[in-house]
Protein backbone atom coordinates (compact mmCIF):
# COMPACT_ATOMS: atom_id res chain seq x y z
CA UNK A 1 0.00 0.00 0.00
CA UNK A 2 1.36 3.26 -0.87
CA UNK A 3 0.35 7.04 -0.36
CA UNK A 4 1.93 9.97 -1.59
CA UNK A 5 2.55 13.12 0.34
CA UNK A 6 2.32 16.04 -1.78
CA UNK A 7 4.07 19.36 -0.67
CA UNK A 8 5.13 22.94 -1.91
CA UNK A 9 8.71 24.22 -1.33
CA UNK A 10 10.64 26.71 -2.47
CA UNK A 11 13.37 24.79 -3.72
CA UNK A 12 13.25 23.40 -7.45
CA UNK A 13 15.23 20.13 -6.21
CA UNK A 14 12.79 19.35 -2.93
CA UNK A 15 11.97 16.08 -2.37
CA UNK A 16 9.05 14.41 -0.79
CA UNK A 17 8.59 11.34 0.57
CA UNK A 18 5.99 8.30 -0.89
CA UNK A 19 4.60 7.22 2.73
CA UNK A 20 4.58 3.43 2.56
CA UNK A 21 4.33 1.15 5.36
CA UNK A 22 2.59 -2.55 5.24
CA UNK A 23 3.23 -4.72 8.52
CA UNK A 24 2.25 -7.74 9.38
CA UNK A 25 2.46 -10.64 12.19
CA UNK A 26 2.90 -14.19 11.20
CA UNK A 27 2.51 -16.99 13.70
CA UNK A 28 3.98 -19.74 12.25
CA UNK A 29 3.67 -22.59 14.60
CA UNK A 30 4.86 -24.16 17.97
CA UNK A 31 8.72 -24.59 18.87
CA UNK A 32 8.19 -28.07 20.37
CA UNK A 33 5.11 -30.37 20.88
CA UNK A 34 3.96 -28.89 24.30
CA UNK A 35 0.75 -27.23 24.23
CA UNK A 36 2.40 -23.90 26.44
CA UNK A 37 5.62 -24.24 24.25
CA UNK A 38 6.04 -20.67 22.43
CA UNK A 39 5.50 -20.42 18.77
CA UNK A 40 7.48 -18.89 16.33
CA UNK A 41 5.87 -15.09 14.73
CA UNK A 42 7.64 -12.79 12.60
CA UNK A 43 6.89 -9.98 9.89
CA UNK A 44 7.92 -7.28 7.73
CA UNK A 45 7.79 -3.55 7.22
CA UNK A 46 7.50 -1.08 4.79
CA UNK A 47 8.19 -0.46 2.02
CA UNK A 48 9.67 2.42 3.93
CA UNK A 49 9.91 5.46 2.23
CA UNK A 50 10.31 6.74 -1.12
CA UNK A 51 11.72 10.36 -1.27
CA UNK A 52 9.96 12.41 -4.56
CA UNK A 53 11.26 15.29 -6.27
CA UNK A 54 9.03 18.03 -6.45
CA UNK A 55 9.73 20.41 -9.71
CA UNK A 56 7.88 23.54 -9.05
CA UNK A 57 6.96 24.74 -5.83
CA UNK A 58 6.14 28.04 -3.63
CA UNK A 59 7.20 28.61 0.47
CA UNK A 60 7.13 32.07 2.09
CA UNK A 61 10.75 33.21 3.22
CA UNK A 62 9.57 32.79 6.95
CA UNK A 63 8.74 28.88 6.41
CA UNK A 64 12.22 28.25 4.29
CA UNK A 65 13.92 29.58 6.81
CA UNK A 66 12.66 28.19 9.51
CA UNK A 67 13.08 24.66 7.85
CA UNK A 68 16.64 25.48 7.47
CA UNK A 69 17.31 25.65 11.64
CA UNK A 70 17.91 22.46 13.90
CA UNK A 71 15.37 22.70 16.28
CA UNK A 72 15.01 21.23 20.15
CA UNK A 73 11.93 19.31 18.95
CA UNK A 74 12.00 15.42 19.90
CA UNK A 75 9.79 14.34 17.60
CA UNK A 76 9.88 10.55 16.25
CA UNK A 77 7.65 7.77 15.98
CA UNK A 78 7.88 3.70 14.98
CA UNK A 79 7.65 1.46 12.30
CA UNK A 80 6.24 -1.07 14.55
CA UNK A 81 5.26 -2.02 17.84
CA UNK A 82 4.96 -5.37 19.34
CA UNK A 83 3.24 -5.63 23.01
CA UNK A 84 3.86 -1.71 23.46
CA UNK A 85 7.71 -1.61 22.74
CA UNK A 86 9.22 -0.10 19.43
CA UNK A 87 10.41 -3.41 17.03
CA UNK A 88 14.19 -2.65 16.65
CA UNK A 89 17.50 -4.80 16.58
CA UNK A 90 19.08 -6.48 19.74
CA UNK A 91 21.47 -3.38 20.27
CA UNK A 92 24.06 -5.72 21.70
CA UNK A 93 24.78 -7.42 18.64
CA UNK A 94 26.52 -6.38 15.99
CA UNK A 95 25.03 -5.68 13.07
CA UNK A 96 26.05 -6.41 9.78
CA UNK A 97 26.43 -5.07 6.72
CA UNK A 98 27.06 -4.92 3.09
CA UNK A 99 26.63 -2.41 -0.47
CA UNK A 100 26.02 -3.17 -3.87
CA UNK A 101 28.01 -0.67 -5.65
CA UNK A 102 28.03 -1.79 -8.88
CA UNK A 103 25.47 1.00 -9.91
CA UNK A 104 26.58 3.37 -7.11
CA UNK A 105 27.82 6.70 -8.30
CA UNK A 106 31.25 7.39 -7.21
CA UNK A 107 32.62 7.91 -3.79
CA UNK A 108 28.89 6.18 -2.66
CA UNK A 109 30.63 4.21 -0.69
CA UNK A 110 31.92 6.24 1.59
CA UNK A 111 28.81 8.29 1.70
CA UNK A 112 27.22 4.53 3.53
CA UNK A 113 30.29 4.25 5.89
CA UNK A 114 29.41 8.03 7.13
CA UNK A 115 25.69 7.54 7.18
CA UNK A 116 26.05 4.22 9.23
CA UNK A 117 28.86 5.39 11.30
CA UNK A 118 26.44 8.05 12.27
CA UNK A 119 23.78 5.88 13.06
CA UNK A 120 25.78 3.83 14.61
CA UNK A 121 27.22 6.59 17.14
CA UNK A 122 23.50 7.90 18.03
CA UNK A 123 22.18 4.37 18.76
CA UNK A 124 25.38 3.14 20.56
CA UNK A 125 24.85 0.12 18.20
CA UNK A 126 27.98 -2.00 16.65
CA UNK A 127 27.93 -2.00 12.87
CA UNK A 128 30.16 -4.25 11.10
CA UNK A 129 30.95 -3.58 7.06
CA UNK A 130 30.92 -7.14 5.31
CA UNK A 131 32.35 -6.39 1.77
CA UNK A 132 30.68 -5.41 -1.29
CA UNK A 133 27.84 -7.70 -2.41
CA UNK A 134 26.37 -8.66 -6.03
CA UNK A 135 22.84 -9.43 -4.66
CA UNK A 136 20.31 -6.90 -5.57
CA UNK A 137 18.70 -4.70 -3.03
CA UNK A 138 15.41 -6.53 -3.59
CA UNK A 139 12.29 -7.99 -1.33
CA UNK A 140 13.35 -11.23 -1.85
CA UNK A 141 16.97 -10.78 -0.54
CA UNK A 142 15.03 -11.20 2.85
CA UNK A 143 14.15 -14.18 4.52
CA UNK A 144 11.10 -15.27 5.39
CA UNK A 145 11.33 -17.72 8.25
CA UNK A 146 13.70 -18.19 11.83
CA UNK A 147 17.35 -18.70 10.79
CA UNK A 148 20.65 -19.57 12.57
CA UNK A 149 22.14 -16.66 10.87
CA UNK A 150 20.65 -13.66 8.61
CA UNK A 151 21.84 -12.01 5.80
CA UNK A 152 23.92 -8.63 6.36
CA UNK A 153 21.70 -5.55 5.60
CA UNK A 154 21.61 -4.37 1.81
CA UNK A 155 22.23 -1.42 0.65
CA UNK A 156 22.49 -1.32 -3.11
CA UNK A 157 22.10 1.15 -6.10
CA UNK A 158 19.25 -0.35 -8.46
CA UNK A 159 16.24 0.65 -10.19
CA UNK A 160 12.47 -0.66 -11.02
CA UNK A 161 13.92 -2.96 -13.33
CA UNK A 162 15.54 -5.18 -11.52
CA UNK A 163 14.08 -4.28 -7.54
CA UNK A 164 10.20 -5.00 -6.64
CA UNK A 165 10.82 -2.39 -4.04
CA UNK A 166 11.07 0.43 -7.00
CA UNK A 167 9.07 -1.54 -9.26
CA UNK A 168 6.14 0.71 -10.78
CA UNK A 169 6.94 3.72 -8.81
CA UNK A 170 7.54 7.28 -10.18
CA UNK A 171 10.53 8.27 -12.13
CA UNK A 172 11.15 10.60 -8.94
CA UNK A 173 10.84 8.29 -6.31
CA UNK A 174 14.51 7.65 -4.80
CA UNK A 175 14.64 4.46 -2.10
CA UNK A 176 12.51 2.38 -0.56
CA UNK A 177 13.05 0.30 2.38
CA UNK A 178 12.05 -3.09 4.26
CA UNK A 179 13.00 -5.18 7.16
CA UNK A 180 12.33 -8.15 8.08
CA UNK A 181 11.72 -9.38 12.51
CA UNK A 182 11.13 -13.07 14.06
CA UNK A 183 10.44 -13.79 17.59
CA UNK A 184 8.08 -15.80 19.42
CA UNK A 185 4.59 -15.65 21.44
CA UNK A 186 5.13 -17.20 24.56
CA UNK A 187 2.12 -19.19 26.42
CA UNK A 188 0.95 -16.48 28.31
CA UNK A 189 0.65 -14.78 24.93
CA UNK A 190 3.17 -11.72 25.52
CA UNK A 191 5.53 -11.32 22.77
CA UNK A 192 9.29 -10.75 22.05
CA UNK A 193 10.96 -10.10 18.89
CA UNK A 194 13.90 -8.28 17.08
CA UNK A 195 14.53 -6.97 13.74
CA UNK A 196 17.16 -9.42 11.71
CA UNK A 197 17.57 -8.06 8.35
CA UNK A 198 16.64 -5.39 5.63
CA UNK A 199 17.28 -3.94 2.77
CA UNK A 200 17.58 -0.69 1.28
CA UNK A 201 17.01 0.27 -2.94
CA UNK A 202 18.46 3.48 -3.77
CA UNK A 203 17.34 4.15 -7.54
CA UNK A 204 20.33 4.75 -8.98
CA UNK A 205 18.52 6.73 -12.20
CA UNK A 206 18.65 9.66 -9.81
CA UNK A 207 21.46 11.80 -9.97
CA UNK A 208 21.98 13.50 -6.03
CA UNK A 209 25.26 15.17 -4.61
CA UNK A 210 26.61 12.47 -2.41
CA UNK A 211 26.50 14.89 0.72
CA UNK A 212 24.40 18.06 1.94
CA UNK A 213 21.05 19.04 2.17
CA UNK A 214 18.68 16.57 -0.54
CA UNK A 215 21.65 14.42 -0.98
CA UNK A 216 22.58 10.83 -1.25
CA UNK A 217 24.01 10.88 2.26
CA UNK A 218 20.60 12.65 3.66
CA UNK A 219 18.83 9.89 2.10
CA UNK A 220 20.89 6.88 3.64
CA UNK A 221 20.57 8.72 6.78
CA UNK A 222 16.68 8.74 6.73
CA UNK A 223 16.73 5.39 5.10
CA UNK A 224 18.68 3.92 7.88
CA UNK A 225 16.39 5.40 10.38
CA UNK A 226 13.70 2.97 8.88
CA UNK A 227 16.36 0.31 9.39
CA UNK A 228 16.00 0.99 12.89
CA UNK A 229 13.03 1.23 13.75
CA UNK A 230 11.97 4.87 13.11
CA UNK A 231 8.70 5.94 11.31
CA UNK A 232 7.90 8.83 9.38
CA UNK A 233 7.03 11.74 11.53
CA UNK A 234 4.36 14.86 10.79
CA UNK A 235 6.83 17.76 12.36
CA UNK A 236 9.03 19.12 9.45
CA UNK A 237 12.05 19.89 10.83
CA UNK A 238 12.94 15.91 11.48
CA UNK A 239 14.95 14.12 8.54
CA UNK A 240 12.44 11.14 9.41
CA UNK A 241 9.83 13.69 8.63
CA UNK A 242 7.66 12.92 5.58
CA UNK A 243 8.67 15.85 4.04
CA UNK A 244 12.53 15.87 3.68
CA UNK A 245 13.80 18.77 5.00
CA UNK A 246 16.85 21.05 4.05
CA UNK A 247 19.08 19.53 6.57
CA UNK A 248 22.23 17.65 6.93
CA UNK A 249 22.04 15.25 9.47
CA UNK A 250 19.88 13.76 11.70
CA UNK A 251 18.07 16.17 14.01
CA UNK A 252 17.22 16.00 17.51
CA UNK A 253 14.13 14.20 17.03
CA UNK A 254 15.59 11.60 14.85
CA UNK A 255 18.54 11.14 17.40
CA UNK A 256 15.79 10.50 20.27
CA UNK A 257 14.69 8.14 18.36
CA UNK A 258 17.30 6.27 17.52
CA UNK A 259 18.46 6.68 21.27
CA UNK A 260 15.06 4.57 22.12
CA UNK A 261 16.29 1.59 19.80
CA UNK A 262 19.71 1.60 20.99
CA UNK A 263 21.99 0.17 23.20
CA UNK A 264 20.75 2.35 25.92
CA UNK A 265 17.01 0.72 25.98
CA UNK A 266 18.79 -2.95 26.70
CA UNK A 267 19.47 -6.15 24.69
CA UNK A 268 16.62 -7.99 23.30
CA UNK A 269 16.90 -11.62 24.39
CA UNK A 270 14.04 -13.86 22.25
CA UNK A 271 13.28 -16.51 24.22
């Protein structure tokens, strides 16, 4: 399911954001033959969120400038919640990852290694870089069911011809973004459960700087905000806003955020 927000702004290269989010809970069985014995659930988000271009637009002065300044807000919200707690990664495991750069314009590597190091140092979470991968930044790199071990999260240059997730969107739309959680229902029917893997398409038809304001490093930023955990928000000055605004880096909403699915909130032990 997919809904376009539509906006006006001043700038000829704004971008908004396609708000698409489709989550679901799958109980797949029991974990042994006892009646109480937990049973296995898991699901997946998004696709979370397409940025879109907008080519002509009007914003008083006032409003563009206000935009432009970091506020104190804390705004944020989540993807998904599961028995009243924000779905997120167990913050005391590292997490993995890798890039498909065979489409990636140059020096987008090292746009990822900022954007995730930044992440990374917000959430207090452990990031590990895997190598480059050939697999494309596609739905079906994730899994569907429990595993010993899960993929490393995707990030990968592509477009709608060869990624579902930018399949039949608009020539303007720029990434899209899914995860993928397993955990188990336990007899007395609370639940526990932890994000495991995802994947991020960037379109690489679109031709962004790799860093400032509407850039290629703003968008990993936001996109790796969905990674986490974070949902789009309603108050503008946020990069996890729905409305991507003409800042840098993440703002203090987006860093509370983050903070809430980090290392501070605890590990997540599914058991």
């Amino acid at each position: 399911m997919s809904r376009s927000v539509n906006c006006r702004r001043t700038f000829a290269a704004s971008l908004a954001l396609a708000v698409a989010a489709v989550t679901g809970v799958a109980v797949t069985g029991q974990v042994g033959a006892a009646g109480d014995a937990p049973r296995a659930i898991s699901g997946q988000t998004g696709s979370d969120a397409a940025f879109k271009r907008i080519s002509q637009v009007r914003r008083s002065a006032a409003a563009t400038a206000a935009a432009r300044t970091a506020t104190a807000s804390t705004s944020y919200t989540f993807t998904t919640m599961l028995d009243g707690q924000p779905m997120r990664w167990d913050p005391c495991t590292p997490i993995r990852w890798t890039a498909n750069l065979s489409q990636a314009p140059a020096g987008g590597l090292e746009v990822l290694q900022e954007a995730v190091n930044r992440v990374a140092q917000v959430s207090g979470t452990t990031w590990e870089y895997v190598g480059a991968s050939t697999a494309t930044a596609a739905s079906g790199y994730l899994p569907t069911r429990t595993q010993s071990t899960y993929p490393p999260v995707l990030l990968g240059w592509t477009d709608g011809a060869s990624s579902d997730l930018l399949a039949g969107q608009a020539a303007s739309v720029l990434g899209m973004t899914r995860t993928a959680w397993f955990g188990i229902q336990r007899a007395d029917g609370s639940k526990v459960a932890a994000t495991r893997a995802a994947v991020i398409a960037l379109d690489r038809t679109d031709t962004l700087p790799l860093r400032g304001a509407m850039s290629w490093k703003a968008l990993a930023l936001h996109e790796l905000g969905h990674v986490m955990g974070l949902g789009h928000i309603s108050d503008r000055t946020q990069l996890m806003a729905s409305v991507l605004p003409p800042v840098t880096d993440l703002q203090a909403g987006d860093q509370a955020g983050l903070t809430r699915v980090g290392r501070t909130a605890g590990c997540v032990v599914v058991r």
